[in-house]
C-alpha atoms as a PDB file:
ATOM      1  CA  UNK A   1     163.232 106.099-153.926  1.00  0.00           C
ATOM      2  CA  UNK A   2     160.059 104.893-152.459  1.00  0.00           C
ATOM      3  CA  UNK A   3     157.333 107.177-151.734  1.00  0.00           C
ATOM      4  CA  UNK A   4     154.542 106.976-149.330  1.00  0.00           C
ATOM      5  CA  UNK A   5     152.184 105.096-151.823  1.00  0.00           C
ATOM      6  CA  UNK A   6     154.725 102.318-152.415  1.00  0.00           C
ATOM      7  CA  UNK A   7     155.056 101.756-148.661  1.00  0.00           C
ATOM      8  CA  UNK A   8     151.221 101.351-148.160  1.00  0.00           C
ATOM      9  CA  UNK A   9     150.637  99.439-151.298  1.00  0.00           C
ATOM     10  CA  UNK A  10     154.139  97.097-150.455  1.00  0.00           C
ATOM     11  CA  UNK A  11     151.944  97.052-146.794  1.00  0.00           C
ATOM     12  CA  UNK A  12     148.649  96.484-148.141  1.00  0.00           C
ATOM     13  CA  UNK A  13     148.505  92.815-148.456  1.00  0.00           C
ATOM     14  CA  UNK A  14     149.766  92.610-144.860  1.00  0.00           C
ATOM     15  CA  UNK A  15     146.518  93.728-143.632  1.00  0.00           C
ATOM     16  CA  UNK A  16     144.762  90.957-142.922  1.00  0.00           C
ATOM     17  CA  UNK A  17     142.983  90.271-139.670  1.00  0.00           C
ATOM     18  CA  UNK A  18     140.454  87.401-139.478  1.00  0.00           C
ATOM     19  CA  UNK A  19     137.542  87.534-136.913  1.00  0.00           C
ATOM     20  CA  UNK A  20     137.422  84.304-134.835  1.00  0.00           C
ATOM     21  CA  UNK A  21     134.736  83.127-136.920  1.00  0.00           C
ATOM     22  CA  UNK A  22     137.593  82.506-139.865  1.00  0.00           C
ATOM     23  CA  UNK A  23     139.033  79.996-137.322  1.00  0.00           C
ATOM     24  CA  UNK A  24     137.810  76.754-137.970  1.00  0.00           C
ATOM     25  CA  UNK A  25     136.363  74.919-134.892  1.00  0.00           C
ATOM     26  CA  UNK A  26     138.108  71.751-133.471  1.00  0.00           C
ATOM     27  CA  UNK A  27     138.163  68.748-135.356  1.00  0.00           C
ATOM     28  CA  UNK A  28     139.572  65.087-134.818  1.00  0.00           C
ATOM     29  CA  UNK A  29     142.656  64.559-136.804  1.00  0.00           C
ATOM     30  CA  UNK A  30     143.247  68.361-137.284  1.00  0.00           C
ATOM     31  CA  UNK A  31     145.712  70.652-136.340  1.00  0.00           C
ATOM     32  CA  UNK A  32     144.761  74.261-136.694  1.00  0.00           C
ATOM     33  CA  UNK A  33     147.687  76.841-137.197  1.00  0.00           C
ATOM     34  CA  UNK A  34     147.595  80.190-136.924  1.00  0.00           C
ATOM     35  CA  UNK A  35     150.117  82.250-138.516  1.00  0.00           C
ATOM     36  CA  UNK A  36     151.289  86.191-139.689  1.00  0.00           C
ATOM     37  CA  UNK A  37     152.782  86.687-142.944  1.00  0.00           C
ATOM     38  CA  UNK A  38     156.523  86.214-141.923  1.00  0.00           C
ATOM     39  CA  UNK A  39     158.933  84.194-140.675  1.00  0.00           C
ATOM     40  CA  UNK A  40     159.340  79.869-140.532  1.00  0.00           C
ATOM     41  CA  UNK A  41     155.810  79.507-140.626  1.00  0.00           C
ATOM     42  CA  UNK A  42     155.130  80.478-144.243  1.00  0.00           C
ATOM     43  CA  UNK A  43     158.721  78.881-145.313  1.00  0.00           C
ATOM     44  CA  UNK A  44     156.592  75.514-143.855  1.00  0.00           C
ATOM     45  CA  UNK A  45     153.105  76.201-145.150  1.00  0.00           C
ATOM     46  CA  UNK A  46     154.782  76.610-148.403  1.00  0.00           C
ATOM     47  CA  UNK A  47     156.295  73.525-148.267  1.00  0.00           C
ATOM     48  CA  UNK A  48     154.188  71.729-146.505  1.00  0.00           C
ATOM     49  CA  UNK A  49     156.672  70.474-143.898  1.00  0.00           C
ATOM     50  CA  UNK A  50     154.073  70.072-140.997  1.00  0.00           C
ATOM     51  CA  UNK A  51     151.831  68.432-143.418  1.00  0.00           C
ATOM     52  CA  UNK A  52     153.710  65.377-144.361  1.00  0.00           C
ATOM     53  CA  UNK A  53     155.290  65.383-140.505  1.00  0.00           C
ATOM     54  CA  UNK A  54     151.719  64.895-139.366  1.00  0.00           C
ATOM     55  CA  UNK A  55     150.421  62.260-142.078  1.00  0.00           C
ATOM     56  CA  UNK A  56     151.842  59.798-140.207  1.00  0.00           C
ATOM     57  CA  UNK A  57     150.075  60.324-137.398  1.00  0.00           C
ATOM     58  CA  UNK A  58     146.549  60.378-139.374  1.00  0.00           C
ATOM     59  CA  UNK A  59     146.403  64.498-139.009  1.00  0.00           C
ATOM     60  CA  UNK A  60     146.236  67.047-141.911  1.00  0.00           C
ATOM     61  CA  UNK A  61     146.749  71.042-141.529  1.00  0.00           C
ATOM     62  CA  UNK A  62     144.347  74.061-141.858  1.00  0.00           C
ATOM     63  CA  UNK A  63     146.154  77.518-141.991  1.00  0.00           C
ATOM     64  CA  UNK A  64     144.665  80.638-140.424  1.00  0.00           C
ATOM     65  CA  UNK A  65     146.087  84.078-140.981  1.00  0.00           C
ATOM     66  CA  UNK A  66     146.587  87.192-138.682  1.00  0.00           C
ATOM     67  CA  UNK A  67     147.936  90.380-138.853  1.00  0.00           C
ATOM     68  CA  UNK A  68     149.763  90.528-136.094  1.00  0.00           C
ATOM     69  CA  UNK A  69     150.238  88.389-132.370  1.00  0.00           C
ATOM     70  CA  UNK A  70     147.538  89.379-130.247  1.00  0.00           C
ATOM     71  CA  UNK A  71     144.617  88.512-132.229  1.00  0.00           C
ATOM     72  CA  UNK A  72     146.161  85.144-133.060  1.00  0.00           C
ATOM     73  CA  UNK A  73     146.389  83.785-129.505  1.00  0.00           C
ATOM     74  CA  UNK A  74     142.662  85.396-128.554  1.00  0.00           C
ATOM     75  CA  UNK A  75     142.238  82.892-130.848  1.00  0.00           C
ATOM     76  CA  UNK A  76     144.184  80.196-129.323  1.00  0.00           C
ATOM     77  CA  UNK A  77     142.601  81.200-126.260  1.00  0.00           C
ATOM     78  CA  UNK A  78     139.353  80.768-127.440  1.00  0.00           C
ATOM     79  CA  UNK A  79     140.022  77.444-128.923  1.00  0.00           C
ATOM     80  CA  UNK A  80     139.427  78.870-132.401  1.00  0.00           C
ATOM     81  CA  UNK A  81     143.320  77.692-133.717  1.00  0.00           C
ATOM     82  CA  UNK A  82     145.616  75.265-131.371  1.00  0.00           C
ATOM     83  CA  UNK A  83     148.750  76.467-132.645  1.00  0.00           C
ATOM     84  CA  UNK A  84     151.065  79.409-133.748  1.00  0.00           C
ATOM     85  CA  UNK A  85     153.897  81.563-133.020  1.00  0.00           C
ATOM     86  CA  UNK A  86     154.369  85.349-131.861  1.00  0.00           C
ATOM     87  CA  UNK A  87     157.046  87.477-130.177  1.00  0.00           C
ATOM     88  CA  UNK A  88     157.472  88.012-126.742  1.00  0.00           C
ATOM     89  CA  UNK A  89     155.020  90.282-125.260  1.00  0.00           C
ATOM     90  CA  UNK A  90     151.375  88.528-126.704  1.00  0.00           C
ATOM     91  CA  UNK A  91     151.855  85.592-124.395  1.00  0.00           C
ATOM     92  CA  UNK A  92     152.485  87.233-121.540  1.00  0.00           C
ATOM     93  CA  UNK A  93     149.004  89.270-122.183  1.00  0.00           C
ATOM     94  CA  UNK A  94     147.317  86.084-122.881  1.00  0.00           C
ATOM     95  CA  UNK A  95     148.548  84.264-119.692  1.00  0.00           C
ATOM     96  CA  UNK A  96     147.664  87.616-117.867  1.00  0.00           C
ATOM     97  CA  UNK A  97     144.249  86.821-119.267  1.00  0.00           C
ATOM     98  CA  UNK A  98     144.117  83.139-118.222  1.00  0.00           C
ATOM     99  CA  UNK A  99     144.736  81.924-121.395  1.00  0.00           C
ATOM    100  CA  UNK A 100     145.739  77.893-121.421  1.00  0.00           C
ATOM    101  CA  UNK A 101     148.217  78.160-124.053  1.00  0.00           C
ATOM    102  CA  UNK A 102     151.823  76.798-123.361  1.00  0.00           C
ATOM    103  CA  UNK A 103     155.096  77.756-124.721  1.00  0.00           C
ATOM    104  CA  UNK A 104     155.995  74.747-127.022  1.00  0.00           C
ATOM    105  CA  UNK A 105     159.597  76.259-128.674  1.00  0.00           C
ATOM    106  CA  UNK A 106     161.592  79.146-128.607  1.00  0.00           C
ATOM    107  CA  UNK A 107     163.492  80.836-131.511  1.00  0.00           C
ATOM    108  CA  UNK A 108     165.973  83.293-129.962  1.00  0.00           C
ATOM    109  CA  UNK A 109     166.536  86.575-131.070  1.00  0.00           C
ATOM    110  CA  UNK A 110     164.022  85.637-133.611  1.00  0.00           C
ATOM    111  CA  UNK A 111     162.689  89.079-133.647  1.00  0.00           C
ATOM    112  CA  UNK A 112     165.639  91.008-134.097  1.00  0.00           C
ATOM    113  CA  UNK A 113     163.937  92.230-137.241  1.00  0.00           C
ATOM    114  CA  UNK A 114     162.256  95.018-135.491  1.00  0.00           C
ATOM    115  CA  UNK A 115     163.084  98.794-135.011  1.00  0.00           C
ATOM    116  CA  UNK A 116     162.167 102.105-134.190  1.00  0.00           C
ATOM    117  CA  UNK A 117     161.527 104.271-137.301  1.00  0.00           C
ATOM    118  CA  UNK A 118     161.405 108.152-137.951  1.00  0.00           C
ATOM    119  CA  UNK A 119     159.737 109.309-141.181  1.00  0.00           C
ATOM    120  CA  UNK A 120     161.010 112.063-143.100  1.00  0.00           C
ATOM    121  CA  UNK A 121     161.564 115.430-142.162  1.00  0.00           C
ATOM    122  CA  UNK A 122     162.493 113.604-138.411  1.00  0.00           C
ATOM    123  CA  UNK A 123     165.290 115.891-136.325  1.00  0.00           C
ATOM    124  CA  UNK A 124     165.505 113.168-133.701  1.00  0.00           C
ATOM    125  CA  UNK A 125     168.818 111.667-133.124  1.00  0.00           C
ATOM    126  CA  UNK A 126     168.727 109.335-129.911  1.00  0.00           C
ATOM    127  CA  UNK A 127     166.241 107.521-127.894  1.00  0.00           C
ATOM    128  CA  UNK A 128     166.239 110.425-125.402  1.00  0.00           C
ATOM    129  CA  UNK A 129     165.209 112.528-127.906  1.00  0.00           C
ATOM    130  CA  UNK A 130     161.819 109.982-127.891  1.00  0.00           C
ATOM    131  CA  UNK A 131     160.644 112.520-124.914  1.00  0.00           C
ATOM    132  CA  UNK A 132     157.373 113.612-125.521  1.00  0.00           C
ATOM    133  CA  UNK A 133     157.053 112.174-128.761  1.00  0.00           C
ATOM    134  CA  UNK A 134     154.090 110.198-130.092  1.00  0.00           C
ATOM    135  CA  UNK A 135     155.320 106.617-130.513  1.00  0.00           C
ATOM    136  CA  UNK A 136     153.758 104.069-132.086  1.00  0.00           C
ATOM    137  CA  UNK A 137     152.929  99.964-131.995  1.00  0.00           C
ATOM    138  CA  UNK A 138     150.433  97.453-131.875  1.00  0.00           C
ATOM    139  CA  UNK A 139     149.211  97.022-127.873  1.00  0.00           C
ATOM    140  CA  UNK A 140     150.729  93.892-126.722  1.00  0.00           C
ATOM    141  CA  UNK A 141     152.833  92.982-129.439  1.00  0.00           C
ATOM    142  CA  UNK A 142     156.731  92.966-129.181  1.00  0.00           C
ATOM    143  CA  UNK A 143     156.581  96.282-130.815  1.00  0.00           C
ATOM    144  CA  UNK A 144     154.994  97.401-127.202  1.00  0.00           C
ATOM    145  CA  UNK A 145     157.589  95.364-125.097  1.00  0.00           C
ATOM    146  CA  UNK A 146     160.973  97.326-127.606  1.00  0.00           C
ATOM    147  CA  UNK A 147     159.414 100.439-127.226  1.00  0.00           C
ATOM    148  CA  UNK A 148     159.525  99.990-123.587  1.00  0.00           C
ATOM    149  CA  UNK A 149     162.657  98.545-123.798  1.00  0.00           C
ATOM    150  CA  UNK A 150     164.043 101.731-125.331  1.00  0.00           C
ATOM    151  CA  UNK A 151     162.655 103.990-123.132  1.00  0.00           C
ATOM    152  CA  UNK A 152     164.278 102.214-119.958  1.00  0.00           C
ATOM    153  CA  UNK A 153     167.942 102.208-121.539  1.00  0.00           C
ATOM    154  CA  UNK A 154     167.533 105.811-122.280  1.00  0.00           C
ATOM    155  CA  UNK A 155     166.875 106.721-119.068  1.00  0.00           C
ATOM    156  CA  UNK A 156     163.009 107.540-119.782  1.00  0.00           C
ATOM    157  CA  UNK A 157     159.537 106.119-118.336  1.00  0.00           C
ATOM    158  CA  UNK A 158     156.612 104.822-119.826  1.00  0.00           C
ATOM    159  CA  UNK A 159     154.883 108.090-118.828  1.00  0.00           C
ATOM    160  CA  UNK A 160     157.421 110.260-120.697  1.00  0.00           C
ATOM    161  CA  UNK A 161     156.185 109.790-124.621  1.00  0.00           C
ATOM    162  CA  UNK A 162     152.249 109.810-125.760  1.00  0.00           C
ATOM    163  CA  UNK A 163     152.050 106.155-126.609  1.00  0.00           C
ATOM    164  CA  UNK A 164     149.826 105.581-129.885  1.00  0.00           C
ATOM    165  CA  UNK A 165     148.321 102.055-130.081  1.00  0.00           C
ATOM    166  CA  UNK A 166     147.923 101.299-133.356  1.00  0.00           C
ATOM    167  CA  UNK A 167     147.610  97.626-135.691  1.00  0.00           C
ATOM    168  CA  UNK A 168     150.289  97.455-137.851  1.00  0.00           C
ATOM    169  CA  UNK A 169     148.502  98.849-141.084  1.00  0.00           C
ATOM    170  CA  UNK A 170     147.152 101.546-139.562  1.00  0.00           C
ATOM    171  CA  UNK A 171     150.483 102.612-137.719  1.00  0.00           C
ATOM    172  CA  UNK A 172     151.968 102.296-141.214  1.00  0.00           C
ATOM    173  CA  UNK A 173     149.323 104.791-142.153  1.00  0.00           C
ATOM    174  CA  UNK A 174     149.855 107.146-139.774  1.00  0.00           C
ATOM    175  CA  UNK A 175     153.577 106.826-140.631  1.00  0.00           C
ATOM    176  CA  UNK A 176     153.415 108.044-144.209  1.00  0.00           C
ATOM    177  CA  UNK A 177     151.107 110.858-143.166  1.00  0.00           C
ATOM    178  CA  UNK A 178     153.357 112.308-140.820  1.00  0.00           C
ATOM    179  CA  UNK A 179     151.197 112.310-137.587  1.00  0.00           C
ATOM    180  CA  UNK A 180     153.310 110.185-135.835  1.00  0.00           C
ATOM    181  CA  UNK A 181     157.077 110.818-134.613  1.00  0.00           C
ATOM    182  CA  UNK A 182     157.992 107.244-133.976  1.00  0.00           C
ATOM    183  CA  UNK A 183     156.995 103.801-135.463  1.00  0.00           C
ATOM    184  CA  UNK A 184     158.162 100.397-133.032  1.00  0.00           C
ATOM    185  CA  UNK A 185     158.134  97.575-135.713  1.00  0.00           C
ATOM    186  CA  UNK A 186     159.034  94.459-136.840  1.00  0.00           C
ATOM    187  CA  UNK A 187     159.608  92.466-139.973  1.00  0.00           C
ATOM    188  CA  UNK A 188     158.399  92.072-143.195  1.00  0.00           C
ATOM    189  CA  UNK A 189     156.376  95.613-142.289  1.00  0.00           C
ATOM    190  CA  UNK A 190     159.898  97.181-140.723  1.00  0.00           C
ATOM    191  CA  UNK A 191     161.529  96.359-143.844  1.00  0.00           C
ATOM    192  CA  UNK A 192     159.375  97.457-146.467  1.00  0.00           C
ATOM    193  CA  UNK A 193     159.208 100.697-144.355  1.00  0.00           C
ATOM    194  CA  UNK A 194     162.457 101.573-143.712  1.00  0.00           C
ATOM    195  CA  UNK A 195     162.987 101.859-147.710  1.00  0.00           C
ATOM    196  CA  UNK A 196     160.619 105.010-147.645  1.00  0.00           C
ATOM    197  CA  UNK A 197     161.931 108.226-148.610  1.00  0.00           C
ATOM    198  CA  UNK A 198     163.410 110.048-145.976  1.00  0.00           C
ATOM    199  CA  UNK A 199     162.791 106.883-143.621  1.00  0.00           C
ATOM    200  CA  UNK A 200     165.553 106.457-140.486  1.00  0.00           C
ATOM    201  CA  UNK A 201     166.590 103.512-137.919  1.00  0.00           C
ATOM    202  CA  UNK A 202     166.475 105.308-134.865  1.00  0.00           C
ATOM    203  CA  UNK A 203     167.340 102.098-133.245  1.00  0.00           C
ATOM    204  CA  UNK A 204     166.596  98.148-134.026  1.00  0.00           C
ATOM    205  CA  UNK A 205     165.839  95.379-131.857  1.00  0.00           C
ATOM    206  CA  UNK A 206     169.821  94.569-131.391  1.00  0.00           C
ATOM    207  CA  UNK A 207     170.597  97.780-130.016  1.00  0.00           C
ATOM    208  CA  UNK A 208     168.150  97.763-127.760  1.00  0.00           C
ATOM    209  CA  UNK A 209     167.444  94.106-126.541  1.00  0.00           C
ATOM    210  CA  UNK A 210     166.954  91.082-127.932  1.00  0.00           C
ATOM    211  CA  UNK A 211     163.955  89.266-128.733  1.00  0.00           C
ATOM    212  CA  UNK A 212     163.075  86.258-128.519  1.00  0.00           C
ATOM    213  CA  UNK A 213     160.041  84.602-130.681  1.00  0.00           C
ATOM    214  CA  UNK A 214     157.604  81.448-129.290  1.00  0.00           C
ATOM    215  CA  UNK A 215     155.852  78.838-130.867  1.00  0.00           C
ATOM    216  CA  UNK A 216     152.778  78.148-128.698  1.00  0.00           C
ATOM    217  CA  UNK A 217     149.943  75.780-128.029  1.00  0.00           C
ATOM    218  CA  UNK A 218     146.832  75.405-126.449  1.00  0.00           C
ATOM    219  CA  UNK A 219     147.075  73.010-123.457  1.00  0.00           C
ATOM    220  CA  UNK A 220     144.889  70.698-124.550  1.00  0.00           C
ATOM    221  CA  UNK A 221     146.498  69.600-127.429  1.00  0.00           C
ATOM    222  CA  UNK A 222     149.541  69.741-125.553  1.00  0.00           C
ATOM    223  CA  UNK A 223     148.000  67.162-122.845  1.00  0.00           C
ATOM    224  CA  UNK A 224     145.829  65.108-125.263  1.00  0.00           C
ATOM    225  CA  UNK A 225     147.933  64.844-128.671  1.00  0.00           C
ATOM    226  CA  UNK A 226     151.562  65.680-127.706  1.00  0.00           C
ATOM    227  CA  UNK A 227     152.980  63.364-130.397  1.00  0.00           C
ATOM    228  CA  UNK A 228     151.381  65.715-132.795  1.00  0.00           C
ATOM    229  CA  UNK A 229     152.618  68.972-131.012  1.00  0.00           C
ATOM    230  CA  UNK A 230     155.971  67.351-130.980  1.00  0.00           C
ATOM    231  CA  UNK A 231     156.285  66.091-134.856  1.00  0.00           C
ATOM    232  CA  UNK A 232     154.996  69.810-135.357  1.00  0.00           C
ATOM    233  CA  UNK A 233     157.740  71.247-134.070  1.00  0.00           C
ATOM    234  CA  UNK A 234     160.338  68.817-134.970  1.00  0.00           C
ATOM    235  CA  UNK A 235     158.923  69.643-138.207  1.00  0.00           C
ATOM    236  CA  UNK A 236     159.558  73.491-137.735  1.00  0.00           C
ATOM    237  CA  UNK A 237     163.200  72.719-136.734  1.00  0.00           C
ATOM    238  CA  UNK A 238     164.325  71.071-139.292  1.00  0.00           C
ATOM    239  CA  UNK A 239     162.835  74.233-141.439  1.00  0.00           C
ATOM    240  CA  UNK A 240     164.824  76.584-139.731  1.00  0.00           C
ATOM    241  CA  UNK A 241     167.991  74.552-140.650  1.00  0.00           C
ATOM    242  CA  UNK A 242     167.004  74.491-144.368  1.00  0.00           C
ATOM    243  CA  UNK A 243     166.468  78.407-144.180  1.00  0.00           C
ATOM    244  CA  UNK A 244     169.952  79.147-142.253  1.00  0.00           C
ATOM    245  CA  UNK A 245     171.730  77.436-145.248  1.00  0.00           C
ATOM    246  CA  UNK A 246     169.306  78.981-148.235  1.00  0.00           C
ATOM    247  CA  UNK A 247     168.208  82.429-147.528  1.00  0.00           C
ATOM    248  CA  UNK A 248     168.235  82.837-150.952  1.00  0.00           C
ATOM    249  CA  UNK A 249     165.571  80.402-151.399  1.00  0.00           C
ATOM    250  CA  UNK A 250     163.424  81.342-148.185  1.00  0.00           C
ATOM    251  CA  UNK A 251     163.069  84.948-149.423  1.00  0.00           C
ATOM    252  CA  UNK A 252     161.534  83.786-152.670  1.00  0.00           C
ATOM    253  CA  UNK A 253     159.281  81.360-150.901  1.00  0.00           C
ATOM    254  CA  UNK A 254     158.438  84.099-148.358  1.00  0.00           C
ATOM    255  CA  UNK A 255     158.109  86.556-151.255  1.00  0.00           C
ATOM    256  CA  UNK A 256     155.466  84.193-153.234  1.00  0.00           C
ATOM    257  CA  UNK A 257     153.809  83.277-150.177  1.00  0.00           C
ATOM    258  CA  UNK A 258     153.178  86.790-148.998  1.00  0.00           C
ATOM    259  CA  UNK A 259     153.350  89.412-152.031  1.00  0.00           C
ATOM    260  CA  UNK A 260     155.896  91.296-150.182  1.00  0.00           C
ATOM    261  CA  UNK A 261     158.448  92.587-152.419  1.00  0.00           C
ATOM    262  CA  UNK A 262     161.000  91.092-152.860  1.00  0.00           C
ATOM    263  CA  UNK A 263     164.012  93.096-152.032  1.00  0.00           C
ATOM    264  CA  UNK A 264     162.309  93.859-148.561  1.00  0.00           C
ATOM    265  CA  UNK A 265     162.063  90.296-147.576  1.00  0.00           C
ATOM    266  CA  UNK A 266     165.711  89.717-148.380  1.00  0.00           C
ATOM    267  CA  UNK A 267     166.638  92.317-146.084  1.00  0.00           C
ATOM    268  CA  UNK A 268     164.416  90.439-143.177  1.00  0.00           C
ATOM    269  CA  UNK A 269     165.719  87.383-144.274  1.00  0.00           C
ATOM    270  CA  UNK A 270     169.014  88.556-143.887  1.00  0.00           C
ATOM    271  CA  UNK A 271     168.881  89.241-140.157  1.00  0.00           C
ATOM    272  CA  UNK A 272     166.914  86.364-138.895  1.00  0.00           C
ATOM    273  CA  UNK A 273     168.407  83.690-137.093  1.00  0.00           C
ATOM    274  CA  UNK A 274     165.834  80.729-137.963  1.00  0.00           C
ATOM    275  CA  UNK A 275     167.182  78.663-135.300  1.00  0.00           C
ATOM    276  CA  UNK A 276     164.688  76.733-133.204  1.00  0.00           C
ATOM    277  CA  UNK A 277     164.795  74.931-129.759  1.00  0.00           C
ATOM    278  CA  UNK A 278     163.178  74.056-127.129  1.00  0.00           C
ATOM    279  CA  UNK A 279     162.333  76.443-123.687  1.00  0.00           C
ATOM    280  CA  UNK A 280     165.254  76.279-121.663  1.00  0.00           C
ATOM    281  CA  UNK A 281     166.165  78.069-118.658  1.00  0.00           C
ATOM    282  CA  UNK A 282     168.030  81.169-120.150  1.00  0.00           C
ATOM    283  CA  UNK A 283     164.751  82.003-122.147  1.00  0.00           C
ATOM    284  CA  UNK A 284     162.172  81.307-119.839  1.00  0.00           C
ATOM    285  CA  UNK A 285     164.517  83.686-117.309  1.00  0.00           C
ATOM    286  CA  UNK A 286     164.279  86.344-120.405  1.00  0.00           C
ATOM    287  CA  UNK A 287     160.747  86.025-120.731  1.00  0.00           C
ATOM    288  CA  UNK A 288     159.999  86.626-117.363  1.00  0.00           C
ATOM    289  CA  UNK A 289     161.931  89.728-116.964  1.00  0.00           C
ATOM    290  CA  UNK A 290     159.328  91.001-119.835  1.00  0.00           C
ATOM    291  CA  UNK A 291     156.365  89.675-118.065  1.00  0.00           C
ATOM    292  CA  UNK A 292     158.110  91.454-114.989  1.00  0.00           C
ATOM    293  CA  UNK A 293     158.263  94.520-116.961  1.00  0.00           C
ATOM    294  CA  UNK A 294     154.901  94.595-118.307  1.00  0.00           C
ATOM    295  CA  UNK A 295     153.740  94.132-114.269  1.00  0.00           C
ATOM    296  CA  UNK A 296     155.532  96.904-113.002  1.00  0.00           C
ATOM    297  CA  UNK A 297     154.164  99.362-115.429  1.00  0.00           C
ATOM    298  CA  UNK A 298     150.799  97.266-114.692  1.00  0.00           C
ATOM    299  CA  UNK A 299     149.702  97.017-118.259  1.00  0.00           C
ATOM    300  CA  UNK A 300     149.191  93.694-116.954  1.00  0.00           C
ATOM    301  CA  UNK A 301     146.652  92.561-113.723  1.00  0.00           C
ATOM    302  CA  UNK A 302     148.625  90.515-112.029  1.00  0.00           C
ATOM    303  CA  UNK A 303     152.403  89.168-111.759  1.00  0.00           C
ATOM    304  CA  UNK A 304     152.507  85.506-113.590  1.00  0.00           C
ATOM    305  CA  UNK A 305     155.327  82.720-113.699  1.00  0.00           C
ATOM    306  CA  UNK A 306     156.380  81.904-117.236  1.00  0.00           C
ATOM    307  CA  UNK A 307     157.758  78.222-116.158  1.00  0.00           C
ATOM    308  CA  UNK A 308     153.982  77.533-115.318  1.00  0.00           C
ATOM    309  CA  UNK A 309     153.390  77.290-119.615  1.00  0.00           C
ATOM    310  CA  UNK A 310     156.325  75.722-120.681  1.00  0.00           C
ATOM    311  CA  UNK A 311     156.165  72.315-122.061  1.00  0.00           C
ATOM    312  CA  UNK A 312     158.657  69.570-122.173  1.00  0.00           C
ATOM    313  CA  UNK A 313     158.390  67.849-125.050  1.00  0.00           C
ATOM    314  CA  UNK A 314     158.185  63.568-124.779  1.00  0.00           C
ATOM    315  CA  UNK A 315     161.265  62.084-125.076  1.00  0.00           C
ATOM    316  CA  UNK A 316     161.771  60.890-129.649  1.00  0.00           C
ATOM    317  CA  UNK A 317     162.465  58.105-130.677  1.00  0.00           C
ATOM    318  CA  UNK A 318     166.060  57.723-131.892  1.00  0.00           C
END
């Protein structure tokens, strides 16, 4: 039984959130990646997939780490990283904002790792019940696109619970204290949680609505080195293949690589699809209905087209 200590301490090394000054300015030869502790990233970094897919093409790697999706693409908007992946909802934000960056690959239903969590004590039984309830997730994250999510397919607005913006550490703060009656969140930091005593799944991300995850760029490498954006992501897909057939083996990488424990990070592994491709028009329609949603509640400025970011790839050879 795991107590509210061993949640924050199993969260604790998940904290980390670099200033932009951490992020390495542009160099020739270089490709800068930004990246959270989870998912086909780290399975890469660990293995150094994208490094020896780029040494061919006279690059090498740096790695940059962030908590959580916003932060990472101020970053890529800001030209402090030029590449990295996040759920749905940061890019739209960040395109909302002007940002550059394009969509390079999609990984669908990626983020079906994430949930809405009630901590002990919790007498809620539906997503109706979410009514006037303090709910928390990171602004702008996909945590903030699910919990809107939920509210629409239980008949509920925006303006019906007290949202509570909070970073991921924090919310899992908050969480074990109590002063919260809701937590939207993803993987590794929904599965570590969810182990907590008294911890329920109100609902996850597949009873709710899919989510998709991105890999994204900033447009200039995309226009000035797309044979390196490309190998990058060819790179990345060949990963996910490796981790479909040994989850096994990508929850002890993932395990090493992040100090997550290791039981949690089988249970994300478990219900990951790793499966990577490129933008097509089924998830470019999907991500537009989110950047649609985000408009109508106007937590964004203005109405944007997704298809204006997507990249097509250049044709490989063989």
């Amino acid at each position: 039984m795991l107590h509210r200590r061993h949640i924050l301490s199993g969260l604790a090394g998940l904290a980390t959130l670099p200033t932009l000054k951490a992020a390495r300015a542009a160099e020739p030869g270089v490709l800068r990646i930004g990246y959270q502790k989870n998912g086909i990233l780290v399975v890469a970094k660990q293995q150094r997939a994208i490094e020896a897919a780029l040494e061919p093409l006279g690059h090498r790697v740096t790695w940059v780490e962030f908590s959580f999706g916003p932060p990472l693409l101020e970053a890529l908007s800001l030209d402090g990283i030029d590449f990295g992946q996040t759920g749905d909802a940061p890019p739209i934000f960040a395109q909302a904002a002007k940002s550059t960056l394009v969509y390079a690959a999609a990984q669908e239903a990626g983020g079906s790792g994430s949930g809405i969590l009630l901590p002990k004590g919790s007498t809620l039984k539906s997503l109706a019940d979410l009514k006037g309830k303090r709910v928390a997730f990171a602004k702008a994250s996909s945590a903030h696109n699910l919990t809107v999510a939920a509210l629409e397919k239980a008949g509920l607005t925006y303006a019906d619970i007290e949202p509570v913006t909070l970073a991921p550490a924090d919310a899992a703060a908050a969480f074990s204290r109590g002063s919260i009656d809701a937590w939207t969140i993803w993987d590794p930091y929904y599965a570590i949680a969810e182990a907590g005593d008294g911890v329920r799944v109100l609902a996850t991300a597949q009873d709710i609505a899919p989510q998709n995850n991105f890999f994204l760029a900033g447009r200039s490498l995309a226009e000035q080195r797309p044979a390196v954006l490309s190998a990058a992501v060819g790179a990345l897909e060949r990963v996910a293949e490796w981790c479909t057939k040994n989850r096994g083996e990508v929850a002890a990488l993932l395990s090493q690589g992040t100090g997550v424990p290791l039981a949690a990070t089988q249970r994300a592994v478990n219900r990951t699809d790793y499966v990577i491709g490129p933008m097509n028009p089924r998830v470019t329609a999907a991500q537009q209905a989110v950047a649609d949603r985000f408009h109508a509640l106007k937590l964004i400025p203005r109405p944007i087209r997704v298809a204006d970011a997507v990249w097509t790839a250049p044709a490989r050879n063989g």
